[in-house]
Protein backbone atom coordinates (compact mmCIF):
# COMPACT_ATOMS: atom_id res chain seq x y z
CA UNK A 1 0.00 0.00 0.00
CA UNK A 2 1.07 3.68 -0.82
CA UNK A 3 0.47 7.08 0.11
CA UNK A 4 -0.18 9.26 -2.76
CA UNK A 5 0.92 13.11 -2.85
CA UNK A 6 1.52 15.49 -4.94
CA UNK A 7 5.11 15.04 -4.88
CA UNK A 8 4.85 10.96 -5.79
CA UNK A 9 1.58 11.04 -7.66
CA UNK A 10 3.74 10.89 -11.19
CA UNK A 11 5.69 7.80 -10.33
CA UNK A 12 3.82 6.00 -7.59
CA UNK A 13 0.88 6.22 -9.30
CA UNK A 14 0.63 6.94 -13.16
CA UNK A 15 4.30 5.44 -13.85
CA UNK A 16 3.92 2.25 -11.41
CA UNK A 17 0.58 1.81 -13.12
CA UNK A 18 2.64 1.05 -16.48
CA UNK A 19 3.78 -2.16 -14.81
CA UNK A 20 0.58 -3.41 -12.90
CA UNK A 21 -2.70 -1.66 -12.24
CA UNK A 22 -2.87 0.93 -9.14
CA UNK A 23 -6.07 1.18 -7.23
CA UNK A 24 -6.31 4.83 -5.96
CA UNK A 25 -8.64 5.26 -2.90
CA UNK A 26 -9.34 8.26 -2.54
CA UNK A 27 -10.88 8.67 1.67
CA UNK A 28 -10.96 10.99 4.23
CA UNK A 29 -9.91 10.49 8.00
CA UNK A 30 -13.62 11.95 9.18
CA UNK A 31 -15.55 9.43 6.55
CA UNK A 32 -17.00 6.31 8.14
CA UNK A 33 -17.88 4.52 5.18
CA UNK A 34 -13.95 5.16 4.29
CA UNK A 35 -13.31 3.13 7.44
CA UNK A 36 -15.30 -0.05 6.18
CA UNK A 37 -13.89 0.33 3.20
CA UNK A 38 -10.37 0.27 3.82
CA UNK A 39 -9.71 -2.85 5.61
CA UNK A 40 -11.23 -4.60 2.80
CA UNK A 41 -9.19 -3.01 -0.02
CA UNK A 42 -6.09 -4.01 2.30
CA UNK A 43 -6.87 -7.58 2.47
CA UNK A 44 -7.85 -8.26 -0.99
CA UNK A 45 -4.13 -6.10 -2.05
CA UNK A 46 -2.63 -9.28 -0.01
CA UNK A 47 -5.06 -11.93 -1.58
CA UNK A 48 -3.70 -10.63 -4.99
CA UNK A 49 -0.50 -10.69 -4.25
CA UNK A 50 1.09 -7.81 -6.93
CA UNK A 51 -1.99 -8.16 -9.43
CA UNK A 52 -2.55 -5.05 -8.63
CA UNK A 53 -1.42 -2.39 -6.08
CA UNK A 54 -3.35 -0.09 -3.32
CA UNK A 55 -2.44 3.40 -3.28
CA UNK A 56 -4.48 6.00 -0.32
CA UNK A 57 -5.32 9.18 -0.95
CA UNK A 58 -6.28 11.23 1.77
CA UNK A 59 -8.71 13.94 0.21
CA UNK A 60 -8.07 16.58 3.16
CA UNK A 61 -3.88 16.93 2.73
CA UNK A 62 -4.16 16.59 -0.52
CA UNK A 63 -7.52 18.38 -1.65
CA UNK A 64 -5.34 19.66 -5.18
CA UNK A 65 -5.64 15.99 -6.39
CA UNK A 66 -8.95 14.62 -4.84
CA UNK A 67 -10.53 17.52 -6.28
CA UNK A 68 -9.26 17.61 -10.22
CA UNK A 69 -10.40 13.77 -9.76
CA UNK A 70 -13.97 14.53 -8.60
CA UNK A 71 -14.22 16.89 -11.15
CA UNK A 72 -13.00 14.91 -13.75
CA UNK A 73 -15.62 11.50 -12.84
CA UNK A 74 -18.26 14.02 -11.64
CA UNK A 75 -18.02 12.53 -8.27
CA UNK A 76 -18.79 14.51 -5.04
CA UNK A 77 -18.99 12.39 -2.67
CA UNK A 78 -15.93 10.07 -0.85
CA UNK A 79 -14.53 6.67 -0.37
CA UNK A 80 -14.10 6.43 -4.15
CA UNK A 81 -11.90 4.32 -5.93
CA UNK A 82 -9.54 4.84 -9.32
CA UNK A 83 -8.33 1.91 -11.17
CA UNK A 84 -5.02 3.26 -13.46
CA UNK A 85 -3.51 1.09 -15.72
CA UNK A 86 -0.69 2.04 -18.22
CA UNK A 87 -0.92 5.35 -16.86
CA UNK A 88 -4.76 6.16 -17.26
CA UNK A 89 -7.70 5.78 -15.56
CA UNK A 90 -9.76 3.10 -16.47
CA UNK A 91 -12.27 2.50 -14.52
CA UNK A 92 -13.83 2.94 -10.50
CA UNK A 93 -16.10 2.53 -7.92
CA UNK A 94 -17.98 5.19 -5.59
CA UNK A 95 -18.62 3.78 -2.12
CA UNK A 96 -18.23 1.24 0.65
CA UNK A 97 -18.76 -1.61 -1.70
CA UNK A 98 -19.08 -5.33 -0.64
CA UNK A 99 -16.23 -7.56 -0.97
CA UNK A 100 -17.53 -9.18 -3.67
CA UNK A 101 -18.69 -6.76 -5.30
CA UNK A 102 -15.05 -5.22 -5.49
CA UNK A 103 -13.52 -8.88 -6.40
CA UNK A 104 -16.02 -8.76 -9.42
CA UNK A 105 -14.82 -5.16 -10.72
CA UNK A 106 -11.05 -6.22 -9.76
CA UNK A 107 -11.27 -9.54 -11.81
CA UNK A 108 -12.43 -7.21 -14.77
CA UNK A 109 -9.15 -5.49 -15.10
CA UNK A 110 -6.69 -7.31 -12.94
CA UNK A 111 -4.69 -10.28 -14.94
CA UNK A 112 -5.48 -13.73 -13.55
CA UNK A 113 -2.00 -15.05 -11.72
CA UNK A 114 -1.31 -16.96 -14.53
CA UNK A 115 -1.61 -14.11 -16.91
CA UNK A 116 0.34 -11.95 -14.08
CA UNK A 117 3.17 -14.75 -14.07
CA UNK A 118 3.26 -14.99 -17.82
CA UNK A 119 3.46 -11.46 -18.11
CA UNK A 120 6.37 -11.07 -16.02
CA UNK A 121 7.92 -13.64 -17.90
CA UNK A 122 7.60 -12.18 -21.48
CA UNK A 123 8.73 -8.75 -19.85
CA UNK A 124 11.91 -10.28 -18.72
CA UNK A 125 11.88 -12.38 -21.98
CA UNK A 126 12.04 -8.51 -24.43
CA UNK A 127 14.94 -7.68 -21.89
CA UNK A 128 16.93 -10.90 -22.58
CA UNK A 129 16.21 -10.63 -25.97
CA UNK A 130 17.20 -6.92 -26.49
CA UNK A 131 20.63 -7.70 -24.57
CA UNK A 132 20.90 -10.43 -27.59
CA UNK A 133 20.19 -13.73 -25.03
CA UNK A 134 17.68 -14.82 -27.32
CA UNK A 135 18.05 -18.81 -26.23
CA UNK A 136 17.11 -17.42 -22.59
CA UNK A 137 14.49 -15.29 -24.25
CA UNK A 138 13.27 -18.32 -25.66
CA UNK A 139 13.05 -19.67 -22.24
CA UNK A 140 11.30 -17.48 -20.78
CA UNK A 141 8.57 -17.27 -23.08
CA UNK A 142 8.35 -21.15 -23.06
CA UNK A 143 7.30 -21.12 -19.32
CA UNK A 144 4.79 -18.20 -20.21
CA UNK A 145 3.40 -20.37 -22.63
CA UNK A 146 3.22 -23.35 -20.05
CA UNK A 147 1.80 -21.40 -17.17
CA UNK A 148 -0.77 -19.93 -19.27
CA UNK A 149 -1.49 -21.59 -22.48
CA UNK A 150 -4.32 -18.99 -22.79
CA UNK A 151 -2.46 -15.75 -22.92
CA UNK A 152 -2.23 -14.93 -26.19
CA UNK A 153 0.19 -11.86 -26.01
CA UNK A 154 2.56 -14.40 -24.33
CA UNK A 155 2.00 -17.20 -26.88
CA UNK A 156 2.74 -14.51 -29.94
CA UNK A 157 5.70 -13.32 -28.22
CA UNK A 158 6.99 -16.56 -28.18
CA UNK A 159 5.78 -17.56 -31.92
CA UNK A 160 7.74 -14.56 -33.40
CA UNK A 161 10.71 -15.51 -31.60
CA UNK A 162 10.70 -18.88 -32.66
CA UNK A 163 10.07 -17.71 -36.51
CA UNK A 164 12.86 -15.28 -36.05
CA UNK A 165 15.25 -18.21 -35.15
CA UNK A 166 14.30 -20.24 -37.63
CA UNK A 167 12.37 -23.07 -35.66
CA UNK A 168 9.86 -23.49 -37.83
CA UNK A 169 8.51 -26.39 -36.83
CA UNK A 170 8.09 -25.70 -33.36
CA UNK A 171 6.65 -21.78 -33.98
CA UNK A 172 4.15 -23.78 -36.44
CA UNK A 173 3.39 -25.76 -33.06
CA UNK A 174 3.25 -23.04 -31.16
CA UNK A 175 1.02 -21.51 -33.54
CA UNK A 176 -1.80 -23.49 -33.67
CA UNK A 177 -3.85 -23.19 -30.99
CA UNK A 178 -4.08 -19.37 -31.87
CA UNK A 179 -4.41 -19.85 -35.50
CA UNK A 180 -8.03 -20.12 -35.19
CA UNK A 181 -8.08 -16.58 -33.73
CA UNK A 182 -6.69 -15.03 -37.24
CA UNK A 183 -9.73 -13.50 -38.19
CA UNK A 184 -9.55 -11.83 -35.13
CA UNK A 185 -6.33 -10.44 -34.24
CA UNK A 186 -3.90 -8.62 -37.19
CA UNK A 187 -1.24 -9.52 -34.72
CA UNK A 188 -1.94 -13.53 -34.57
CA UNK A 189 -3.00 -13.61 -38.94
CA UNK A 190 0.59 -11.80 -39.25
CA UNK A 191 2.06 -14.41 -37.51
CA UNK A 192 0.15 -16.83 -39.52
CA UNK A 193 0.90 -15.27 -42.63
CA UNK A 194 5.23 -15.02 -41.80
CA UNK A 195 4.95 -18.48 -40.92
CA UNK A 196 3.48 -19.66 -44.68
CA UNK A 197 5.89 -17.14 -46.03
CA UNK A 198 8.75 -18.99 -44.24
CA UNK A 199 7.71 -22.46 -44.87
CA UNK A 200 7.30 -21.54 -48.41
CA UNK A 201 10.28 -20.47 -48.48
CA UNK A 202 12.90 -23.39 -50.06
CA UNK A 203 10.33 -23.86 -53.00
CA UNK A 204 10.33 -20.58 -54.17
CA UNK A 205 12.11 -19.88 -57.60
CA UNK A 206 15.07 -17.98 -57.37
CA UNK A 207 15.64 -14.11 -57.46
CA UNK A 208 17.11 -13.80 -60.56
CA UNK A 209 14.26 -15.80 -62.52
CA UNK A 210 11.14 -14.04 -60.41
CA UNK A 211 13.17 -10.83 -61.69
CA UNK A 212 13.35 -11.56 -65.09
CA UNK A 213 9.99 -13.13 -65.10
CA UNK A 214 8.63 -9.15 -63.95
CA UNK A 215 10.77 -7.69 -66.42
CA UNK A 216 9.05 -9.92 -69.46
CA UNK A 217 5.68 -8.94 -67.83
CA UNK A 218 4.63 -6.53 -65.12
CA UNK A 219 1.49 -8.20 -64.45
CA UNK A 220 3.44 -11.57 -63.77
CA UNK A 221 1.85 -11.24 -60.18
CA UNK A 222 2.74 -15.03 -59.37
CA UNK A 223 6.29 -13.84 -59.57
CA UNK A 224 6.00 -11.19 -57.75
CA UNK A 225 4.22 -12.26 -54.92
CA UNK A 226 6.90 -15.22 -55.03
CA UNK A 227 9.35 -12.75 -54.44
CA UNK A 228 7.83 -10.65 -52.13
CA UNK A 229 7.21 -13.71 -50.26
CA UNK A 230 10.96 -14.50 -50.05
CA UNK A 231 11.99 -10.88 -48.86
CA UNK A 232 9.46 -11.43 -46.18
CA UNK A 233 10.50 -14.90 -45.41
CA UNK A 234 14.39 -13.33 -45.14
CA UNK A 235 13.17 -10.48 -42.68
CA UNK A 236 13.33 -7.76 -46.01
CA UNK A 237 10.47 -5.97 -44.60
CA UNK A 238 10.41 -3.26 -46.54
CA UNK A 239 11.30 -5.04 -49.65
CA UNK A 240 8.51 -7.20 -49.51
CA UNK A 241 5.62 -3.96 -48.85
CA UNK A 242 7.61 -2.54 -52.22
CA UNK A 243 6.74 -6.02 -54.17
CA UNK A 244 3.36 -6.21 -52.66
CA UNK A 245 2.32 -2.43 -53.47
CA UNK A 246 3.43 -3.07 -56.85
CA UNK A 247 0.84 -5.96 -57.26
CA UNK A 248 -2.36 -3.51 -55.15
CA UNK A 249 -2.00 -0.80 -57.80
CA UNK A 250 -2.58 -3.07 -60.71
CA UNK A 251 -5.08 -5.25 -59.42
CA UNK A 252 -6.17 -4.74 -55.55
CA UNK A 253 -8.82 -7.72 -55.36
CA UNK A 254 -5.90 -10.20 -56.72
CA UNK A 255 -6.06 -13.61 -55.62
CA UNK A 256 -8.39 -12.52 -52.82
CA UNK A 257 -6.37 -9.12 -51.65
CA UNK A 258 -3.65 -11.75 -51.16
CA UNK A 259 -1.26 -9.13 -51.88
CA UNK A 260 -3.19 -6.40 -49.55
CA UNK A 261 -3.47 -8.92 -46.73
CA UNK A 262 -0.27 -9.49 -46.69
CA UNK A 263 1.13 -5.79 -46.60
CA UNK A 264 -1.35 -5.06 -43.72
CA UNK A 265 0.70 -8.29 -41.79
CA UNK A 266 3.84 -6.80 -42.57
CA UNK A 267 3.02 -3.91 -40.87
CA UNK A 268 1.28 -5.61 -38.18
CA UNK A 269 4.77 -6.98 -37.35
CA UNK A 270 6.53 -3.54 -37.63
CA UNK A 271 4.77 -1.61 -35.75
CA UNK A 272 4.58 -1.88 -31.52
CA UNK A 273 1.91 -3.22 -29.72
CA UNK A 274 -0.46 -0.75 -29.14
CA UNK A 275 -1.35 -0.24 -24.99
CA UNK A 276 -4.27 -2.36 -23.63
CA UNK A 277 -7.67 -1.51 -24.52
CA UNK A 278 -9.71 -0.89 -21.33
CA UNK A 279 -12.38 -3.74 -21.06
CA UNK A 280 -16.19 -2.72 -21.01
CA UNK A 281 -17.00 -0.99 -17.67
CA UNK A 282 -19.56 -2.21 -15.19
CA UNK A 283 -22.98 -0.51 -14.59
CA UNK A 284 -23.23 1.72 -11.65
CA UNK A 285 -18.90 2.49 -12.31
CA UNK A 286 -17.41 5.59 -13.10
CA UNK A 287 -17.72 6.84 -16.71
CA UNK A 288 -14.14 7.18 -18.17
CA UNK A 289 -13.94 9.53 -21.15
CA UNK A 290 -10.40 8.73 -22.45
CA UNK A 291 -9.34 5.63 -22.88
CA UNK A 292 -6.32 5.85 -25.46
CA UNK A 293 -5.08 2.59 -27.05
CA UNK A 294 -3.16 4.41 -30.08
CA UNK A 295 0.66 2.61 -30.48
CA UNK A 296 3.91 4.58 -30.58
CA UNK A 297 4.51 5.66 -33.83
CA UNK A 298 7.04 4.91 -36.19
CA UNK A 299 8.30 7.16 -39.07
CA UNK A 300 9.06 3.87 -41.59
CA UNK A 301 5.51 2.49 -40.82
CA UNK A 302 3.59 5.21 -41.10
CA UNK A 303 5.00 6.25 -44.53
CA UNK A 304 4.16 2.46 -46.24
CA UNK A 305 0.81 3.25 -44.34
CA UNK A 306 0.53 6.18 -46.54
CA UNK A 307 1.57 4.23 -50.07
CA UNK A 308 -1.31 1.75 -49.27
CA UNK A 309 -3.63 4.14 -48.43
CA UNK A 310 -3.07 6.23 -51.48
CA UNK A 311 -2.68 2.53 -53.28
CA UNK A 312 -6.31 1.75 -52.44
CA UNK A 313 -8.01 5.08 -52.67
């Protein structure tokens, strides 16, 4: 549990919130229901065990903070509760609520203990890798996997290593029980679609003749996807957008927006995840007006964003 002020209310609370949800409550030493609500919020912080972490705000010594929150939810009226995660406010509560009420609205936003666990894991697994450990990368992501089979952020994580490396056969493993999920997720159909290109690989016709096969005739889109498909296969991101474009301005519905499909996945892979999309809020909880969930942008990206858009339109 922490005391927020205005002095730690950056890094306690919005910055710590980037690494596990903080639940602000915001009480007052004069407020009874504030009294019954506090020993509960205590006990279920130690029941969670770093899901998620308590943070007090006492409205009176620090009425700067309590009150741009109370304006900003509309609430008047104290014990109530803030749920930040990656440095937002997501969602809250107004009131002594029952224990299980609060479990309920806490299992809404806080990861399960295997999702926690696996979470941890890939974190530590994107510092291994960036340090260039990628067999203890690997690792890492394989016990993810294991503890939670179901986290899918986890499971890709460890998918796009495993293409990366080479393993083929084990990321096609991997793969599978997400592949269902394709029409879904851009994230898991990249995957998907890296994979085939990988596979497909060693049966591709060389370079040269693909070239020369373009040069006899543009609209030799065979051959071009063919070698678009071993630039991707190789890691040639950008290679492989500049084949694919080629193909979307002479024929955008080719074999099924193949081509199109296939750009879009490209990008999918280039670009960082983009932050956690709040999940639905309860009735009878706080209205939350800004929820962003736009990625970091990248300058590369967002210029072959541009060619397909002006591709397409």
């Amino acid at each position: 549990m922490i005391d927020i002020t205005i002095k730690n209310f950056e890094s306690e609370l919005i910055q710590a919130s980037a690494r596990a949800p903080v639940l602000l409550d915001i009480w007052a030493p004069w407020c009874g229901p504030c009294k019954t609500l506090s020993p509960v919020l205590e006990k279920l912080e130690r029941e969670y065990a770093g899901r998620f972490t308590l943070a007090k705000l006492n409205s009176d010594e620090q009425p700067e903070i309590a009150g741009q929150l109370s304006q900003a939810f509309g609430v008047r009226s104290i014990p109530f509760c803030v749920l930040f995660d990656q440095g937002q406010p997501i969602d809250g509560f107004v009131g002594a609520q029952p224990e299980a009420q609060i479990r309920q609205f806490l299992d809404r936003h806080v990861p399960s203990s295997e999702d926690a666990q696996a979470d941890a894991q890939a974190e530590e697994a994107e510092a291994l890798e960036a340090e260039g450990d990628t067999e203890a990368a690997l690792a890492k992501l394989q016990q993810a996997v294991a503890v939670a089979p179901g986290n899918d952020g986890a499971r890709c994580d460890y998918v796009k290593l495993l293409i990366e490396l080479k393993r083929l056969s084990q990321a096609r493993t991997a793969y599978e029980p997400i592949a269902g999920k394709a029409a879904l997720d851009g994230r898991i159909a990249a995957l998907g679609l890296w994979l085939d290109a990988c596979e497909q690989a060693p049966t591709l016709r060389s370079a040269d003749t693909l070239r020369s096969a373009i040069a006899a005739n543009k609209r030799d889109f065979d051959a071009r996807f063919q070698l678009a498909q071993g630039h991707f296969a190789a890691g040639r991101f950008t290679d492989a957008m500049d084949e694919l474009l080629e193909i979307v301005m002479r024929d955008k519905q080719w074999n099924e927006q193949l081509a199109r499909r296939t750009y879009v996945a490209i990008l999918e892979l280039m670009s960082k995840p983009a932050p956690k999309a709040a999940p639905e809020a309860a009735k009878g909880a706080l209205e939350v007006t800004s929820r962003p969930t736009a990625a970091p942008s990248d300058p590369v990206v967002d210029q072959y964003r541009r060619k397909l858009s002006m591709a397409l339109f």
